[in-house]
N, C-alpha and C. Protein backbone atom coordinates (compact mmCIF):
# COMPACT_ATOMS: atom_id res chain seq x y z
N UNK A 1 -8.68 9.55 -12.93
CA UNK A 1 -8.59 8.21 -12.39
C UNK A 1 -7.95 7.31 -13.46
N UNK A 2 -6.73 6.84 -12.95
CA UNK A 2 -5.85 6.27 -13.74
C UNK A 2 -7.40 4.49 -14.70
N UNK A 3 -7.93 3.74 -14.04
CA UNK A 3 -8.49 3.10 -14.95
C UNK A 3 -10.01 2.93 -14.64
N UNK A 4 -10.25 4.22 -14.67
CA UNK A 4 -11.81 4.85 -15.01
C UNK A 4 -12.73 4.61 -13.84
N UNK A 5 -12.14 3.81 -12.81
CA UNK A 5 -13.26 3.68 -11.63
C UNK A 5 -12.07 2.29 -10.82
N UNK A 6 -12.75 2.49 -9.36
CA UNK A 6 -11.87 1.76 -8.55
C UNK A 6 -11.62 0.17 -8.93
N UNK A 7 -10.72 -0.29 -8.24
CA UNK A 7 -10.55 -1.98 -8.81
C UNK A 7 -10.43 -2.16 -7.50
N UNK A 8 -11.43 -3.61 -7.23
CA UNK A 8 -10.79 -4.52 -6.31
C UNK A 8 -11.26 -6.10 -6.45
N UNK A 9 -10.35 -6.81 -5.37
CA UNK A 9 -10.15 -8.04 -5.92
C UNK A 9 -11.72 -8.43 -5.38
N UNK A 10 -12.30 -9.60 -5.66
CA UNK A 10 -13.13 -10.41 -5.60
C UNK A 10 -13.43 -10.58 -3.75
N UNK A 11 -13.03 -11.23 -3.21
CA UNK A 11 -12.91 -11.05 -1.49
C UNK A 11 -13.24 -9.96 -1.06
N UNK A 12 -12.10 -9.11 -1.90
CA UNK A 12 -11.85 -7.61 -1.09
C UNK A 12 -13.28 -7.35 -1.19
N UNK A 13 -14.04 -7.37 -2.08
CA UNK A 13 -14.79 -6.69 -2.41
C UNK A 13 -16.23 -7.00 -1.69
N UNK A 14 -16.51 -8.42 -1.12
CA UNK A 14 -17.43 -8.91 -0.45
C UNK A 14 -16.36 -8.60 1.25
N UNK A 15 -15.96 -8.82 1.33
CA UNK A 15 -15.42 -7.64 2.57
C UNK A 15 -15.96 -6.59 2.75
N UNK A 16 -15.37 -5.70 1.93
CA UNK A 16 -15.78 -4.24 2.44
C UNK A 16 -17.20 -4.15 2.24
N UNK A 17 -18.37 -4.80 1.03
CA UNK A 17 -19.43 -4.56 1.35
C UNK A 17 -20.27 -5.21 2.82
N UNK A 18 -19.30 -6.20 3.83
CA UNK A 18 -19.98 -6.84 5.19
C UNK A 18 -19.57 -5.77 5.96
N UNK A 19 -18.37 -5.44 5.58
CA UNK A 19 -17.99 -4.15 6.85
C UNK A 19 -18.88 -3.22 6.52
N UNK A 20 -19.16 -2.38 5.68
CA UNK A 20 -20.30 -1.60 5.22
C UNK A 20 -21.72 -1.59 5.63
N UNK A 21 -22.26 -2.85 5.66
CA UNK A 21 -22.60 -3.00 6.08
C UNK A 21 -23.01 -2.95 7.75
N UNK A 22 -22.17 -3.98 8.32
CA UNK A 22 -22.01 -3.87 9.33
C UNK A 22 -21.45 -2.68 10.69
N UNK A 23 -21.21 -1.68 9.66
CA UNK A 23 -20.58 -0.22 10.22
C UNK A 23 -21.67 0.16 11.03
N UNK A 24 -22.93 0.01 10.95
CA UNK A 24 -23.29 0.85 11.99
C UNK A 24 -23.66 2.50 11.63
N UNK A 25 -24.01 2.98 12.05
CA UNK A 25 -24.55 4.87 12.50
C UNK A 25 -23.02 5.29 12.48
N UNK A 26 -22.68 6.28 11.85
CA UNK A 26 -21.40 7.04 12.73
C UNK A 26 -22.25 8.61 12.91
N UNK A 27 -21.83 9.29 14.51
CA UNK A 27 -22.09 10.10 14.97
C UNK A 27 -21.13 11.39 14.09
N UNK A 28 -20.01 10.89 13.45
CA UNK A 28 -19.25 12.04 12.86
C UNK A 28 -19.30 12.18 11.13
N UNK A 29 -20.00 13.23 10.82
CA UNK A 29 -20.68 13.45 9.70
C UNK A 29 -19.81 13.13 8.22
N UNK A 30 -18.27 13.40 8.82
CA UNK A 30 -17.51 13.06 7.79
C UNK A 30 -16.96 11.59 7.68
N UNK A 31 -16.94 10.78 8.31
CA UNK A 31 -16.68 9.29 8.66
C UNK A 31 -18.25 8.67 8.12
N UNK A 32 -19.48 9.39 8.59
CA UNK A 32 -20.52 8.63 7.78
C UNK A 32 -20.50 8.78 5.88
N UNK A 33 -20.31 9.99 5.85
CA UNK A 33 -19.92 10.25 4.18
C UNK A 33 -18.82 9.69 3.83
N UNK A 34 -17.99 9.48 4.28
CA UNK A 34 -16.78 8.61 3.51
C UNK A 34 -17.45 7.17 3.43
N UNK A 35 -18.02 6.82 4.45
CA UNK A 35 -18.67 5.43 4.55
C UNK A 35 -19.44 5.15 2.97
N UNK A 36 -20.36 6.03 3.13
CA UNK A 36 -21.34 6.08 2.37
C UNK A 36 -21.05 6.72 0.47
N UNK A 37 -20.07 7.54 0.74
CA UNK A 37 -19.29 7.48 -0.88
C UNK A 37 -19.15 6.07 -1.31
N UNK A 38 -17.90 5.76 -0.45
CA UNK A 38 -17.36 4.36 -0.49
C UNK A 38 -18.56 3.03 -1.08
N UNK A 39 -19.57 3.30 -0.43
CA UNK A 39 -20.60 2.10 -0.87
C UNK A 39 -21.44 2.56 -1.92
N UNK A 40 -21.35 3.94 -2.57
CA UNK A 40 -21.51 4.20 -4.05
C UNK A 40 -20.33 3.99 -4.73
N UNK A 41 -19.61 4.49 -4.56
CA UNK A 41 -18.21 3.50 -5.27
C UNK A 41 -17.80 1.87 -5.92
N UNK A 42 -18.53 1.35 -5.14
CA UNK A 42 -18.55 -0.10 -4.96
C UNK A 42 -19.34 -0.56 -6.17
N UNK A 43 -20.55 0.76 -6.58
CA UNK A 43 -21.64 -0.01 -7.33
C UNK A 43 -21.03 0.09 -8.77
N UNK A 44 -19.70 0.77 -9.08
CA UNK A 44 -19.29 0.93 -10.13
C UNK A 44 -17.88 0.33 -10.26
N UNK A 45 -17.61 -0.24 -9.28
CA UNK A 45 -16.27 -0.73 -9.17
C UNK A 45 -15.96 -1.73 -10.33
N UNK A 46 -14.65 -2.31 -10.51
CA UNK A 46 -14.23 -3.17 -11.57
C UNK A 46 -13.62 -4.09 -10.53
N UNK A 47 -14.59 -5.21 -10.43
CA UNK A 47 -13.81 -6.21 -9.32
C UNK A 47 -13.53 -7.53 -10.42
N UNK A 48 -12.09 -8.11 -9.85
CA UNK A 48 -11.38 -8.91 -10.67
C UNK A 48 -10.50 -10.24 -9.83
N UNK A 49 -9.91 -10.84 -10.39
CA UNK A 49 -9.60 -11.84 -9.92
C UNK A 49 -8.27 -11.48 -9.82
N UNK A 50 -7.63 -11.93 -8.09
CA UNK A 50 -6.81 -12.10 -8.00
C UNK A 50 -5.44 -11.36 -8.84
N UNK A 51 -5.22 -12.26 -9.99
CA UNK A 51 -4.39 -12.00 -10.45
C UNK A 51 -4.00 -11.22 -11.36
N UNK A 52 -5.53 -10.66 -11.79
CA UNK A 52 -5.64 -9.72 -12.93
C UNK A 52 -5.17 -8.13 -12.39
N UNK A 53 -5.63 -8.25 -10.68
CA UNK A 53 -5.20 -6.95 -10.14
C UNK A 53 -3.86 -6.14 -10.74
N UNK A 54 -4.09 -4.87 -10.76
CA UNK A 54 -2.47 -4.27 -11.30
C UNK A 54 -1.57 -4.05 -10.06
N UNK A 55 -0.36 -3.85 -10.08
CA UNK A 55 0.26 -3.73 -8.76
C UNK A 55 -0.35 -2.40 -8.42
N UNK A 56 -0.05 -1.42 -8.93
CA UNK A 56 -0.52 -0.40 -8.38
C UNK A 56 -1.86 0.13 -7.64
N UNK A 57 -2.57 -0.66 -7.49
CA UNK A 57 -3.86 -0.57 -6.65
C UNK A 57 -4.47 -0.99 -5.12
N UNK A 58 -4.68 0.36 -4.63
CA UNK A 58 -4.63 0.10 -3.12
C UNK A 58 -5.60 -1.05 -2.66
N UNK A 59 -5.05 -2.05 -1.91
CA UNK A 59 -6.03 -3.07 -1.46
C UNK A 59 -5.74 -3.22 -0.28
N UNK A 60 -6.16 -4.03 0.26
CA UNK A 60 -6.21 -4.50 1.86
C UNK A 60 -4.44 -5.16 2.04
N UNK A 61 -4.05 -4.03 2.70
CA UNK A 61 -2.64 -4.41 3.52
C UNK A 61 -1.64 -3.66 2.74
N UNK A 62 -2.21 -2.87 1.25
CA UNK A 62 -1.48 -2.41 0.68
C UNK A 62 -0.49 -1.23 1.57
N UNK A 63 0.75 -0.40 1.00
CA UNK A 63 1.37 0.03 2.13
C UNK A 63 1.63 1.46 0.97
N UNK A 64 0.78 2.43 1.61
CA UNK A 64 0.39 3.64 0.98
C UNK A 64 0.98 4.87 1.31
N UNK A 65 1.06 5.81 0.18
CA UNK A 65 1.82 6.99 0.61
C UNK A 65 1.10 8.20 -0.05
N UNK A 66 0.34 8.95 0.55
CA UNK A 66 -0.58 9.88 -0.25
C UNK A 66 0.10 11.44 0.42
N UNK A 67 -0.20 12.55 -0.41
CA UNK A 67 0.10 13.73 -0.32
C UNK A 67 -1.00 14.58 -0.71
N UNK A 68 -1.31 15.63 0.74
CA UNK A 68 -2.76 16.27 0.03
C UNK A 68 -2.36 17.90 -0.60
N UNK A 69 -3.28 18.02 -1.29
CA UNK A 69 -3.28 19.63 -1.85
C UNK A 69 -2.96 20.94 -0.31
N UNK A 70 -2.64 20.60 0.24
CA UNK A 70 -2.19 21.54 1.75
C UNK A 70 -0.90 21.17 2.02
N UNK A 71 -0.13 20.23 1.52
CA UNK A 71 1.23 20.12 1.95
C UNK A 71 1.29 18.85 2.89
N UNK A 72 0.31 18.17 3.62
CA UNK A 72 0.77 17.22 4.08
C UNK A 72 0.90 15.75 3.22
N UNK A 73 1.64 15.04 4.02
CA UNK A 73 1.72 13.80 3.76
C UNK A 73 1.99 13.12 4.47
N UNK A 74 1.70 11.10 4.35
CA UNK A 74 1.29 10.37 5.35
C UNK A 74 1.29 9.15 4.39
N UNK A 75 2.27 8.24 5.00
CA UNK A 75 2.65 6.78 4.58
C UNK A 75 2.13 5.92 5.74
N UNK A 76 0.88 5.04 4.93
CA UNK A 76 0.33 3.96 6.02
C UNK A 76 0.38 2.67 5.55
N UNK A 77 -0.58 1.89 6.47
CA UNK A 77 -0.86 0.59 5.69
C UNK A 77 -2.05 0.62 6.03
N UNK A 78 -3.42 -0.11 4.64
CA UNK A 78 -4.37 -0.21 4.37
C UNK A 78 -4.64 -1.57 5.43
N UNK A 79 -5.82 -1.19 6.50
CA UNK A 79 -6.20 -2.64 7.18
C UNK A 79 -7.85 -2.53 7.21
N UNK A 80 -8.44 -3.88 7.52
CA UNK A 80 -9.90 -4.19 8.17
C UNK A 80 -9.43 -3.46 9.45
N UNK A 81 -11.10 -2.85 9.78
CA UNK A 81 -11.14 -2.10 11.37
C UNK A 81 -10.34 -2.79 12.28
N UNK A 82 -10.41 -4.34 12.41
CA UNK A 82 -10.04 -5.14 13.68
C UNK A 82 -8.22 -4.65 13.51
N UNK A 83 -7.81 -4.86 12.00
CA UNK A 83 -6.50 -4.35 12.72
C UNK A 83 -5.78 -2.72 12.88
N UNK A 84 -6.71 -2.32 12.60
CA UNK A 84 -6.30 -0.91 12.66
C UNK A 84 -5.64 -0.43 14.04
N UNK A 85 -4.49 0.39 14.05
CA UNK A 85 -3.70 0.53 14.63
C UNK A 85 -2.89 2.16 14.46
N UNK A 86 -3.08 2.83 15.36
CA UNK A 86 -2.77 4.13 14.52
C UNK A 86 -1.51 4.31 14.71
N UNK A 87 -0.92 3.80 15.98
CA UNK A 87 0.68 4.06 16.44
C UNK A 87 1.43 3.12 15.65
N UNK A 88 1.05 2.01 14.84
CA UNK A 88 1.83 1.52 13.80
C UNK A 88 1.31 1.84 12.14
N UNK A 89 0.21 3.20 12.17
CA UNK A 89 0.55 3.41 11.01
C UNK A 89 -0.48 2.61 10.22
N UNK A 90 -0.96 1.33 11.07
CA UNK A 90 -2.30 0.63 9.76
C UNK A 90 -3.76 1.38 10.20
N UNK A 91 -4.05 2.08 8.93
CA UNK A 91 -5.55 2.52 9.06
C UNK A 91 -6.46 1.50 8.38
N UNK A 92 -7.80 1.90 9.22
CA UNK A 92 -8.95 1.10 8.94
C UNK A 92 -9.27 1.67 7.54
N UNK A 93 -9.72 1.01 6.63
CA UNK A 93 -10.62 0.87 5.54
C UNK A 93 -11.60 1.74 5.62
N UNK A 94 -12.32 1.64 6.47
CA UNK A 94 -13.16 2.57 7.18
C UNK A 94 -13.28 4.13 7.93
N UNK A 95 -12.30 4.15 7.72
CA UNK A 95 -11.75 5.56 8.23
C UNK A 95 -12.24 6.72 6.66
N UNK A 96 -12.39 7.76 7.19
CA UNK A 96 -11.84 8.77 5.69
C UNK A 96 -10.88 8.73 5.06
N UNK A 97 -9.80 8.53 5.43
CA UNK A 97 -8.54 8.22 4.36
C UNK A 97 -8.68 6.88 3.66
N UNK A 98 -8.85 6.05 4.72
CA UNK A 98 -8.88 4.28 4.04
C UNK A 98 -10.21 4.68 3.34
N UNK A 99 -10.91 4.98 3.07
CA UNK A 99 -12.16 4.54 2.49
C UNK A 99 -11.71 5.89 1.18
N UNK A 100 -11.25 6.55 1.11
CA UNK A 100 -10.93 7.77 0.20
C UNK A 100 -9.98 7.00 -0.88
N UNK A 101 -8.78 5.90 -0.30
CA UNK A 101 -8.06 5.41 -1.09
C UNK A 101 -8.24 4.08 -1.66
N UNK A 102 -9.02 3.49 -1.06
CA UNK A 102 -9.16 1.80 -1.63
C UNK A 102 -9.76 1.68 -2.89
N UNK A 103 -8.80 0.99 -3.78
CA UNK A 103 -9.26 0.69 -5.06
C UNK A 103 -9.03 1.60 -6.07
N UNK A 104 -8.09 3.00 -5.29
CA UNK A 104 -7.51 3.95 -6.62
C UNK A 104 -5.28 3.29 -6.84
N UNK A 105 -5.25 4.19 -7.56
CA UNK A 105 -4.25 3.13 -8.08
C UNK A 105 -2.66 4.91 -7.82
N UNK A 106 -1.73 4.46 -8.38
CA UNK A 106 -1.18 5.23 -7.74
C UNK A 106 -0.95 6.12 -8.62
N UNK A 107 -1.14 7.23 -8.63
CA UNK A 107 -1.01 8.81 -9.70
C UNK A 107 -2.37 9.60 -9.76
N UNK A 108 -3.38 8.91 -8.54
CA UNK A 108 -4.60 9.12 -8.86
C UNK A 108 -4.71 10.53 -8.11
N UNK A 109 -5.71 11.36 -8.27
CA UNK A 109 -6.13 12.35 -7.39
C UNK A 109 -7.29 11.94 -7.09
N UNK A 110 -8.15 12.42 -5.55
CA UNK A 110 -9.10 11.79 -5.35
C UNK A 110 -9.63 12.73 -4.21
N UNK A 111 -10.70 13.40 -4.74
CA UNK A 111 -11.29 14.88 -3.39
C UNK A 111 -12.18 14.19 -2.57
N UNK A 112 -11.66 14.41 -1.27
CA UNK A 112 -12.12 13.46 -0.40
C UNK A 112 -13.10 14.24 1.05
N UNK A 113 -13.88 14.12 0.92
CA UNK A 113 -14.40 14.47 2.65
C UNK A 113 -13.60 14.05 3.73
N UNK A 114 -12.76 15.11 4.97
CA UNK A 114 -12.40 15.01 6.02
C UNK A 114 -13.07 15.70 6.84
N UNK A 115 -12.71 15.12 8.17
CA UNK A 115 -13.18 16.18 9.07
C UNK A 115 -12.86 17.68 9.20
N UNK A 116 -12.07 18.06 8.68
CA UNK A 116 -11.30 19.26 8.29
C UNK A 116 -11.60 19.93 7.12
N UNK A 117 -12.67 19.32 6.43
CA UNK A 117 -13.04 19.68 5.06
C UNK A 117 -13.01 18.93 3.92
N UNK A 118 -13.39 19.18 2.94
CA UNK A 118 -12.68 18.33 1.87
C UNK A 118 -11.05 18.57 1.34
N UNK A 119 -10.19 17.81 1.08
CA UNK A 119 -9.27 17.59 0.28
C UNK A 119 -9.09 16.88 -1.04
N UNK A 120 -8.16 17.78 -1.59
CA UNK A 120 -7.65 16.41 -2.70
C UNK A 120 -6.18 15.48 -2.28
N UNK A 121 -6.43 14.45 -2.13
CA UNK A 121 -5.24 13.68 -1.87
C UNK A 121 -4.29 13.24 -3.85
N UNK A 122 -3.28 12.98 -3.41
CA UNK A 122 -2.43 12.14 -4.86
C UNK A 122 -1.64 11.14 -4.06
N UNK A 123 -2.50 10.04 -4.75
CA UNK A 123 -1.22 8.67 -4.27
C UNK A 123 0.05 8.54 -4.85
N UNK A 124 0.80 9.09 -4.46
CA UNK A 124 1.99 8.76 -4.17
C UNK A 124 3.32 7.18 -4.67
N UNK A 125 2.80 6.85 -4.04
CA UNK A 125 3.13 5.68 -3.95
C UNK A 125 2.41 4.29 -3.29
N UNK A 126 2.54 2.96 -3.94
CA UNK A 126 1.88 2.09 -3.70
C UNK A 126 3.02 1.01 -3.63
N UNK A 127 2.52 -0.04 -2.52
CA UNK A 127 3.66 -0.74 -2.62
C UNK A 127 2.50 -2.26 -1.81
N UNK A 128 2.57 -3.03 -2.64
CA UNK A 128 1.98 -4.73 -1.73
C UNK A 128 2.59 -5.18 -0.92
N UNK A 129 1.70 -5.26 -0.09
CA UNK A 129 2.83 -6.79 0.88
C UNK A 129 2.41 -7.78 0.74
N UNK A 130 3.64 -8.92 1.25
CA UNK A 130 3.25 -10.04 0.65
C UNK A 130 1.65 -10.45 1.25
N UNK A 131 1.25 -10.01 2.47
CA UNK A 131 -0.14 -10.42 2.81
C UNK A 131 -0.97 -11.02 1.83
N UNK A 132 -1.49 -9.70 1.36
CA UNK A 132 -1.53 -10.02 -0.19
C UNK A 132 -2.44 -11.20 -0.64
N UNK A 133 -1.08 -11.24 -0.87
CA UNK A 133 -1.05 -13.04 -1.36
C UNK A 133 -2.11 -14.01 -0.67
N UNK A 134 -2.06 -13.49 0.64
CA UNK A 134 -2.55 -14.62 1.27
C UNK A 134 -4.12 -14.27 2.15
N UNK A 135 -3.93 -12.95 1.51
CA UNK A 135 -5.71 -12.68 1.84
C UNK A 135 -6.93 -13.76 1.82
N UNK A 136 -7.38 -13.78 3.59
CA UNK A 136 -8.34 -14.73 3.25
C UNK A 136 -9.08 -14.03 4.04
N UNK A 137 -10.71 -14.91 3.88
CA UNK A 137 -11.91 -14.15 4.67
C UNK A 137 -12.19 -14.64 5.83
């Protein structure tokens, strides 16, 4: 892990712990464990301001490109559940992938629970949009 444990911004970070919250039971064993990594993750996270963020770190709207140890790969964009959208490509936060990548930075490897098993994913590439910027709660 490129800087020793996940980063996220200040918002982001009282975000994902209401969605976390607010998630609910999941009936699918690997969507509850990603959930539930994710909110051990959190307790070690390096949350920062705004501007201290590095570019390279997946955040909310970030526009991601990961490659797993099996040969696939898959360029999305990082969203909250409400906008998740699979035919354009924005995954929920909440999902196993979104919750596998938020807050790693890009060169990272990261063994992840899927429904298919575990994987190791490598980010690829990271890229902001301007959203970004204008993240509000």
């Amino acid at each position: 892990m490129k800087y020793g444990s996940i980063i996220l911004e200040k918002k982001e970070y009282v975000t994902l712990k209401r969605l976390i919250n607010l998630s609910g039971n999941y009936k699918e064993d690997a969507r509850k464990n990603s959930v539930l990594r994710l909110q051990k993750e959190l307790e070690t996270a390096i949350i920062s301001d705004e501007e201290e963020i590095p570019k390279d770190i997946i955040r909310f709207n970030s526009i991601v490109t990961v490659e797993s140890n099996d040969g696939w790969s898959n360029t999305f964009q990082l969203v909250s559940p409400t906008e998740s959208n699979y035919s354009d490509k924005k995954i929920s936060v909440l999902t196993p992938i979104g919750s596998a990548v938020v807050g790693y930075a890009e060169g990272d490897s990261i063994d992840w629970e899927f429904p298919g098993g575990i994987k190791t994913l490598k980010v690829v590439e990271v890229k902001q949009s301007s959203i970004n910027k204008q993240y509000q709660l």
